[in-house]
Each structure stands twice: as structure tokens, then as C-alpha cells.
Protein backbone atom coordinates (compact mmCIF):
# COMPACT_ATOMS: atom_id res chain seq x y z
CA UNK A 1 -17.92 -26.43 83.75
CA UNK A 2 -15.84 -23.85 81.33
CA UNK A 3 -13.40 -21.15 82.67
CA UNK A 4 -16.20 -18.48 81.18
CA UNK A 5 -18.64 -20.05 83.66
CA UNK A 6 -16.31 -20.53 86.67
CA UNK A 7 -14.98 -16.87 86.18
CA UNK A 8 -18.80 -15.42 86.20
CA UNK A 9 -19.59 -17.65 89.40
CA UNK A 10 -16.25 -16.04 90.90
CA UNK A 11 -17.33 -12.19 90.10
CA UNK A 12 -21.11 -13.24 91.23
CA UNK A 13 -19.48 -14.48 94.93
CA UNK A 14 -17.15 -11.17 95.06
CA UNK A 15 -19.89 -8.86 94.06
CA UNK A 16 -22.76 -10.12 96.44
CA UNK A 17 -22.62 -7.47 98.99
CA UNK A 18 -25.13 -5.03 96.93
CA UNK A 19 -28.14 -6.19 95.16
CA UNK A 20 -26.55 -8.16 91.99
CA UNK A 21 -29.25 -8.51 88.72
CA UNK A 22 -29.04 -10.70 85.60
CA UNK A 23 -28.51 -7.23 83.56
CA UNK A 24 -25.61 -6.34 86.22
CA UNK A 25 -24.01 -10.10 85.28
CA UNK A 26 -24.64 -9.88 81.52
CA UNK A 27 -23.08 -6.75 81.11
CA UNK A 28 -20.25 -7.93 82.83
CA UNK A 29 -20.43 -10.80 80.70
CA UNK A 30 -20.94 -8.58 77.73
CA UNK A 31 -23.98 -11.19 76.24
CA UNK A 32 -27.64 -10.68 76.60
CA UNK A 33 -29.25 -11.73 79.57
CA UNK A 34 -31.27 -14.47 77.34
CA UNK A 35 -28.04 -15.76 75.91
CA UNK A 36 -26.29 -15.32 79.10
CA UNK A 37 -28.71 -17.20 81.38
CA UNK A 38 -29.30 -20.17 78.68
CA UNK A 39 -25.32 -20.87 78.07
CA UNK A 40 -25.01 -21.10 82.51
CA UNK A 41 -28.15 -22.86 82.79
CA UNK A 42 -26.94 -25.01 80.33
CA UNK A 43 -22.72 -25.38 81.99
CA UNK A 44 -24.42 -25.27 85.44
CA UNK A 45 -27.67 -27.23 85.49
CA UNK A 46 -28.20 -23.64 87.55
CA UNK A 47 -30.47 -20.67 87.05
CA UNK A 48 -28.67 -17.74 86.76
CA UNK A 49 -31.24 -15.78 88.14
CA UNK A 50 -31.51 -18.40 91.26
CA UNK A 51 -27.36 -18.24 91.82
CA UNK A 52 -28.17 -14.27 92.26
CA UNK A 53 -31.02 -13.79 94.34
CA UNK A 54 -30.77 -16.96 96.12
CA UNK A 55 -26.54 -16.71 97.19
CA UNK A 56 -27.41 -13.02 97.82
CA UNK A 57 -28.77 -13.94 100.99
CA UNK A 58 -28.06 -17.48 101.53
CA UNK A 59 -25.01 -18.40 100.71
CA UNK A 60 -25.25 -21.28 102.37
CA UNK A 61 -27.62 -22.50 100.42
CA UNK A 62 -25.28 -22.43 97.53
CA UNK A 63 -23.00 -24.62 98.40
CA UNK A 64 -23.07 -27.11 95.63
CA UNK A 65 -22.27 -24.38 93.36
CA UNK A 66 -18.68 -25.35 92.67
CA UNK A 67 -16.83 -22.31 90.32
């Protein structure tokens, strides 16, 4: 996994306390949410879009997410 990808995975976990979207990510990531979700899907094996709603509630269920 890349330092862009473990940094995003990082903000995601500090920033779960509100409701997080893919266009709140991506501008933080400043790439489209296309691009965006392809390149983590592709570091990851991960949706992005599963790490955010998912984690947002269970973060339990996240645990093999390794940043």
C-alpha cells in the first residue's frame, strides 16, 4: 500500500464521527471521486465507498484494513 493510500485511510479513521462521503474524501484527496475510488480499490483490494459507510458504523468490521 502507498503513503497516499495509508494517509487517506488515516484521515477516513479520524474523520468518522460525522457522516463521511466519497465527495468529502476526494476533495480531500483533491482527485475525482472516479479516479479516487479506482486508484484505492486498486492499492487496497477495498471499496472506497465500503471503507466509508461500512467503518462509519462498524469499525470493527474493518479491521483488516491496515493504513
Amino acid at each position: 500500500m502507498n503513503t497516499f493510500t495509508r494517509d487517506l485511510i488515516d484521515w477516513i479513521e479520524k474523520n468518522l464521527e460525522g457522516k463521511l462521503t466519497i465527495d468529502d474524501v476526494s476533495a480531500k484527496a483533491g482527485y475525482s471521486k472516479w479516479h479516487l475510488q479506482r486508484m484505492f480499490r486498486d492499492d487496497t483490494g477495498f471499496q472506497l465507498a465500503w471503507l466509508t459507510d461500512t467503518c462509519a458504523t462498524d469499525w470493527g468490521a474493518c479491521a483488516g484494513v491496515e493504513p
